[in-house]
Protein backbone atom coordinates (compact mmCIF):
# COMPACT_ATOMS: atom_id res chain seq x y z
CA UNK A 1 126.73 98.96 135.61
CA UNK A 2 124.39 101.66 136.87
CA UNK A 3 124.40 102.42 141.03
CA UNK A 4 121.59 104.57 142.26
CA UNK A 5 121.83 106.99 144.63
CA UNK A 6 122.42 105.92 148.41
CA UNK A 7 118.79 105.74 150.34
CA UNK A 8 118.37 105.49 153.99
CA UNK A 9 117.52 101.51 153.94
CA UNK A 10 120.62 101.10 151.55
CA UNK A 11 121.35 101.29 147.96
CA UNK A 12 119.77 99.67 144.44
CA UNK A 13 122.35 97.61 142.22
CA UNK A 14 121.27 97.00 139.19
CA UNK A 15 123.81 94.70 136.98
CA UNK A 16 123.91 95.56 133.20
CA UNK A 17 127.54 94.01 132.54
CA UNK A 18 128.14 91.55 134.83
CA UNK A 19 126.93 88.36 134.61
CA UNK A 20 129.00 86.36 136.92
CA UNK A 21 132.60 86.63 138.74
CA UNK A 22 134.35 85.81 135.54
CA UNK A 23 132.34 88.85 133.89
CA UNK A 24 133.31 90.89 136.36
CA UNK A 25 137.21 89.47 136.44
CA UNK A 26 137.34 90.11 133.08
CA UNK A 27 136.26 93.61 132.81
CA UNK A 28 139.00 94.48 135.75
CA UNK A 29 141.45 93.02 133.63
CA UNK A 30 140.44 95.25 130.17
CA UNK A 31 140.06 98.24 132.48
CA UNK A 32 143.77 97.98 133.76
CA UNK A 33 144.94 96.85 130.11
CA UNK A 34 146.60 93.78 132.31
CA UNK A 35 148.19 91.09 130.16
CA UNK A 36 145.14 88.10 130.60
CA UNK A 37 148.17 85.20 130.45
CA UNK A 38 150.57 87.23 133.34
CA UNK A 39 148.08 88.30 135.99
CA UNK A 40 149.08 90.25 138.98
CA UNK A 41 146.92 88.25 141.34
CA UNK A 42 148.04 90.60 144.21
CA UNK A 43 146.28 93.55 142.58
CA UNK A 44 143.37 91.70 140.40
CA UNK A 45 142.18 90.38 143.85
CA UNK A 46 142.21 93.43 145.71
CA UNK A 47 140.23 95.01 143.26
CA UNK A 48 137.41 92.07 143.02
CA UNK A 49 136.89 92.15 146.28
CA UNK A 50 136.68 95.81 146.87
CA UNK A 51 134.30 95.82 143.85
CA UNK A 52 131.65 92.73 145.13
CA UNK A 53 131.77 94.64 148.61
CA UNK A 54 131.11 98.32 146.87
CA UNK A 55 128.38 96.45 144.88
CA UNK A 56 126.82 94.74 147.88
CA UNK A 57 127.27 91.27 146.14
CA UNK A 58 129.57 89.96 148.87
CA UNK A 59 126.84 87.52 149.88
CA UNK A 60 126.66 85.73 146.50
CA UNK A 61 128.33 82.30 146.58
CA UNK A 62 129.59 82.54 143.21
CA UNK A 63 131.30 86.10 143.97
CA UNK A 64 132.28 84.61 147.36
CA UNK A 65 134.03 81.52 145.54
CA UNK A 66 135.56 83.52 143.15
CA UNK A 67 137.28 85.85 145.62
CA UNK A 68 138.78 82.81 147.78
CA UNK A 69 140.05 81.42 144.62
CA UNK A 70 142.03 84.77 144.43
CA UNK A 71 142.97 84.77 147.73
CA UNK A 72 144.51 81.63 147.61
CA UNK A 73 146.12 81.87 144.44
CA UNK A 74 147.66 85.16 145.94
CA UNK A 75 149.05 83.35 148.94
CA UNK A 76 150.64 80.79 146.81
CA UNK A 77 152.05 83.07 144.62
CA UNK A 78 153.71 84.70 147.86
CA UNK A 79 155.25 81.12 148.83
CA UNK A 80 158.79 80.60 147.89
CA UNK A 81 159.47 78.71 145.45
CA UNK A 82 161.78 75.31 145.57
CA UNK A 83 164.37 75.54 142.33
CA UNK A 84 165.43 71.61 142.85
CA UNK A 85 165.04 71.71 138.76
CA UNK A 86 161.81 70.94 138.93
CA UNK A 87 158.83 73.25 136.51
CA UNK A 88 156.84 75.93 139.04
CA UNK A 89 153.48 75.21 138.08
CA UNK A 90 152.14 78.19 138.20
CA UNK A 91 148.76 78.48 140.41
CA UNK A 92 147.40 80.94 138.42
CA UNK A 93 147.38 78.60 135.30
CA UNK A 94 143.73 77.01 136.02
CA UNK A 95 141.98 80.47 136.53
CA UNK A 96 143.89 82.36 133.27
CA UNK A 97 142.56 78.97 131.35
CA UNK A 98 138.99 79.77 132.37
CA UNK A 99 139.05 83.60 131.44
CA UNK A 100 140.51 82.62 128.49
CA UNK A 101 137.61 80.28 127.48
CA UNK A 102 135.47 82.72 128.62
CA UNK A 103 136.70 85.64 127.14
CA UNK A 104 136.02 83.97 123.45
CA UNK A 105 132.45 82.99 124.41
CA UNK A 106 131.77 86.42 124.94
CA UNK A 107 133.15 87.90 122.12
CA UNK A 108 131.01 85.40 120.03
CA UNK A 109 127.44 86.38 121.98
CA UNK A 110 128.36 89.81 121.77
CA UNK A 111 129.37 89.30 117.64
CA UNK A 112 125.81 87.78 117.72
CA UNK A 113 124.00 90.29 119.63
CA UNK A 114 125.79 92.82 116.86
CA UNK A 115 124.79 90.96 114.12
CA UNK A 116 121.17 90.46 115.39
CA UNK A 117 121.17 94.54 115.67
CA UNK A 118 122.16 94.79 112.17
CA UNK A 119 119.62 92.39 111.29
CA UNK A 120 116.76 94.04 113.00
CA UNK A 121 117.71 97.51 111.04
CA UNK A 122 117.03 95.83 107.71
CA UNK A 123 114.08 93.41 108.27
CA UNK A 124 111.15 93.34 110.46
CA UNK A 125 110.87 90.11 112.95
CA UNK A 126 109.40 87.26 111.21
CA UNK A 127 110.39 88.52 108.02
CA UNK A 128 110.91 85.74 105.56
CA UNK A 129 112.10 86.87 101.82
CA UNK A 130 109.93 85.12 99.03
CA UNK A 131 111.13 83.06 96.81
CA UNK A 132 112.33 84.02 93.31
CA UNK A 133 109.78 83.38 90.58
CA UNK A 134 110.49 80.72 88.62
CA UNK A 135 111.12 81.09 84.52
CA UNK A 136 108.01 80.28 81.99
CA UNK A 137 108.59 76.99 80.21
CA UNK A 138 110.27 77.41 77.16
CA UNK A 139 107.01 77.24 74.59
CA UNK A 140 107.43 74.20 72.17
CA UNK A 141 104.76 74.55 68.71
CA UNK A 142 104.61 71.92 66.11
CA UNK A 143 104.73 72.49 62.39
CA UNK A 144 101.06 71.43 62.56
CA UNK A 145 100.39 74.44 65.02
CA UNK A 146 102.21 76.84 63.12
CA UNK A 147 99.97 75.79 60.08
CA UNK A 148 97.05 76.18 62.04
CA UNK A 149 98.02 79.63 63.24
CA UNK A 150 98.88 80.81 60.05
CA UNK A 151 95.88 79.60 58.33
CA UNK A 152 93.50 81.39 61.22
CA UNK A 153 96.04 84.53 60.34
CA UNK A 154 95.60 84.12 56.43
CA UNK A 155 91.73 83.94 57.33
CA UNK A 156 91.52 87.05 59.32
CA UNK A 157 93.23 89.52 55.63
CA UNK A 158 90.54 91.33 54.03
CA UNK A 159 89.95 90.29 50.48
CA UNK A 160 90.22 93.52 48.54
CA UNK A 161 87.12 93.93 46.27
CA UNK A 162 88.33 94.13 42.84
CA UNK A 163 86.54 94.37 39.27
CA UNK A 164 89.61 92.62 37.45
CA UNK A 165 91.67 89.22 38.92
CA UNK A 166 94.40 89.12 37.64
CA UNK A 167 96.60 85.46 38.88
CA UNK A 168 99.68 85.93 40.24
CA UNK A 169 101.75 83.10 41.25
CA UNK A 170 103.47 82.73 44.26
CA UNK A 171 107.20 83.35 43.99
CA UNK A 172 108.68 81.03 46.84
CA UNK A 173 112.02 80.84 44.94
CA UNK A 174 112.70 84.90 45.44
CA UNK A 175 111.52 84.55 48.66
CA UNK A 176 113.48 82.02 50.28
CA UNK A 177 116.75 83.79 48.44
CA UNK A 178 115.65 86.93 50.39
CA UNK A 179 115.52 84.77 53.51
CA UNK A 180 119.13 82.93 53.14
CA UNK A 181 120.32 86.82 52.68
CA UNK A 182 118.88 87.88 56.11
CA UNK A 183 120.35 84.49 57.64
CA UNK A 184 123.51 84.93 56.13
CA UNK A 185 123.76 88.95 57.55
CA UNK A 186 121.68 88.28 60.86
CA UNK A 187 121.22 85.86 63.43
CA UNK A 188 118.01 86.39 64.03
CA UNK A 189 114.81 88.51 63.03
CA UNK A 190 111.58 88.89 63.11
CA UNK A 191 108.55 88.05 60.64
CA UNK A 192 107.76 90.94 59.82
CA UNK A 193 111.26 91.91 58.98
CA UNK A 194 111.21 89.04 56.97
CA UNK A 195 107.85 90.06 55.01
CA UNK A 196 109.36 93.90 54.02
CA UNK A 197 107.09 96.27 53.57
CA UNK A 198 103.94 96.36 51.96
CA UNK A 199 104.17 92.82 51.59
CA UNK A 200 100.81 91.13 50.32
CA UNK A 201 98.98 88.33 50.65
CA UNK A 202 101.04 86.85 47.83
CA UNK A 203 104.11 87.75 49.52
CA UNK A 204 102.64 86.76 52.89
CA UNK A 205 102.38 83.02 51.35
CA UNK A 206 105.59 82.72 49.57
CA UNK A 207 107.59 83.89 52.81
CA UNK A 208 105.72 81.35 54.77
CA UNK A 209 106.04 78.77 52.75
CA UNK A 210 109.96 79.42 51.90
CA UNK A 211 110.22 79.52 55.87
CA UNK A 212 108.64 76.37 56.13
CA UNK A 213 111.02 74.77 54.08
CA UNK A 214 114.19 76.40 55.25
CA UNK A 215 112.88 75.03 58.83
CA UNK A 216 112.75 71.51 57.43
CA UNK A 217 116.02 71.87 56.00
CA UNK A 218 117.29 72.46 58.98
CA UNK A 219 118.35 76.43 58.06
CA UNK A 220 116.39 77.98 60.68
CA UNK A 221 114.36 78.10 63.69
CA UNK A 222 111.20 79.39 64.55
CA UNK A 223 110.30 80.25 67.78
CA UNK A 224 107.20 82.62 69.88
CA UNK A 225 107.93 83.65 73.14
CA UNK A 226 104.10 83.13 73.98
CA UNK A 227 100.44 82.90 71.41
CA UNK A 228 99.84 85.62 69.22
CA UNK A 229 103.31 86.78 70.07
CA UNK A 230 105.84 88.01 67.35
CA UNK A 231 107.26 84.97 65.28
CA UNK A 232 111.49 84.93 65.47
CA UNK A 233 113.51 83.54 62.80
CA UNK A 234 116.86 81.93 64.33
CA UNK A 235 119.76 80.77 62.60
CA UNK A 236 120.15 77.10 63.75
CA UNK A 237 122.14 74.19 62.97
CA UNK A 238 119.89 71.21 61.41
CA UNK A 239 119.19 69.43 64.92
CA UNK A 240 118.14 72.21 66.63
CA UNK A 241 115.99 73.72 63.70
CA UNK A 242 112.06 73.19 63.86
């Protein structure tokens, strides 16, 4: 509540807490540290009414109705009372009801308005956060598409130019015992882990074909993240091997 400075034609009130009588009523009360549910009418209404005639707001109909409630709640509070065993009700019931109902609206606009500050110190207005990307698909491949693959990757191995061919046959047996070894110490690895090193193109076939045949067996899995990605070798059980 700011008040200006008096002027000749009368003063400027501008209202920045008080939005009605109760407003007001209820900021008396939290100033005094009075006890909301045991009023003392006598002194709340002397105080509203010297505050809507300070503030010039003595004309309002609201403030006016307000302050006759007081009034007459403080001359029936000043009444004797009749003790023929009957309950006093107590005239002041009606109005604590009312501040009390709107004493917990306001706490919940004015949690709101905090929480909207908080807000606005993180995000812009109109912010909206986007949307989490979804995951790629899990990629699926065939034993016909691995075939494929590995025949374009067979195709693309220089032929070294020799004077002297000498046949070697491929030796799928010592490569699919070198295989069971690595799936018997590792859940998974890569093919070139499985190759070695300096693996040739006889070794190249013999691992790929033991591989294909511990897949159909049901000893392992192959799987690529994405094309020409590194191939990884999986331990699997027999339904889940392909």
């Amino acid at each position: 509540m700011t008040i200006s400075a008096p002027a000749p034609a009368g003063f400027v009130v501008e209202l920045e807490q008080f939005s009605g009588p109760l407003d007001l009523l209820l900021h008396l009360i939290r100033e005094d540290e009075l006890d909301i549910t045991d009023l003392p009418i006598a002194k709340i209404a002397d105080q509203f009414l010297a505050v809507i005639s300070e503030l010039g707001l003595n004309q309002a109909a609201d403030y006016l109705e307000m302050a006759a409630r007081l009034l007459r709640i403080k001359v029936q509070m000043l009444l004797p009372r009749h003790w023929d065993g009957e309950e006093w009700d107590d005239p002041r019931s009606d109005l604590v009801r009312r501040l009390l109902e709107y004493q917990q609206i306001r706490e919940l606009v004015d949690w709101f308005a905090a929480a909207a500050a908080r807000r606005a110190e993180h995000l812009s207005r109109g912010f909206v956060p986007e949307l989490p990307a979804a995951p790629p698909p899990e990629l699926v491949v065939d034993l016909n598409d691995l075939l494929a693959a590995a025949e374009r990757v067979i195709a693309l191995i220089p032929e070294p130019v020799l004077h002297r061919v000498v046949p070697r046959p491929l030796d799928v047996e010592g490569a699919t015992a070198r295989l069971q070894a690595l799936l018997a110490e590792r859940e998974e690895f890569t093919w070139r882990e499985a190759l070695g090193e300096g693996a040739g193109l006889v070794e190249v076939l013999s691992v790929f074909i033991a591989l294909l045949e511990l897949a159909r067996r049901g000893s392992l899995r192959l799987a690529q993240a994405a094309p020409f990605a590194p191939i990884v070798i999986r331990r699997e059980s027999s339904r889940e091997a392909a």
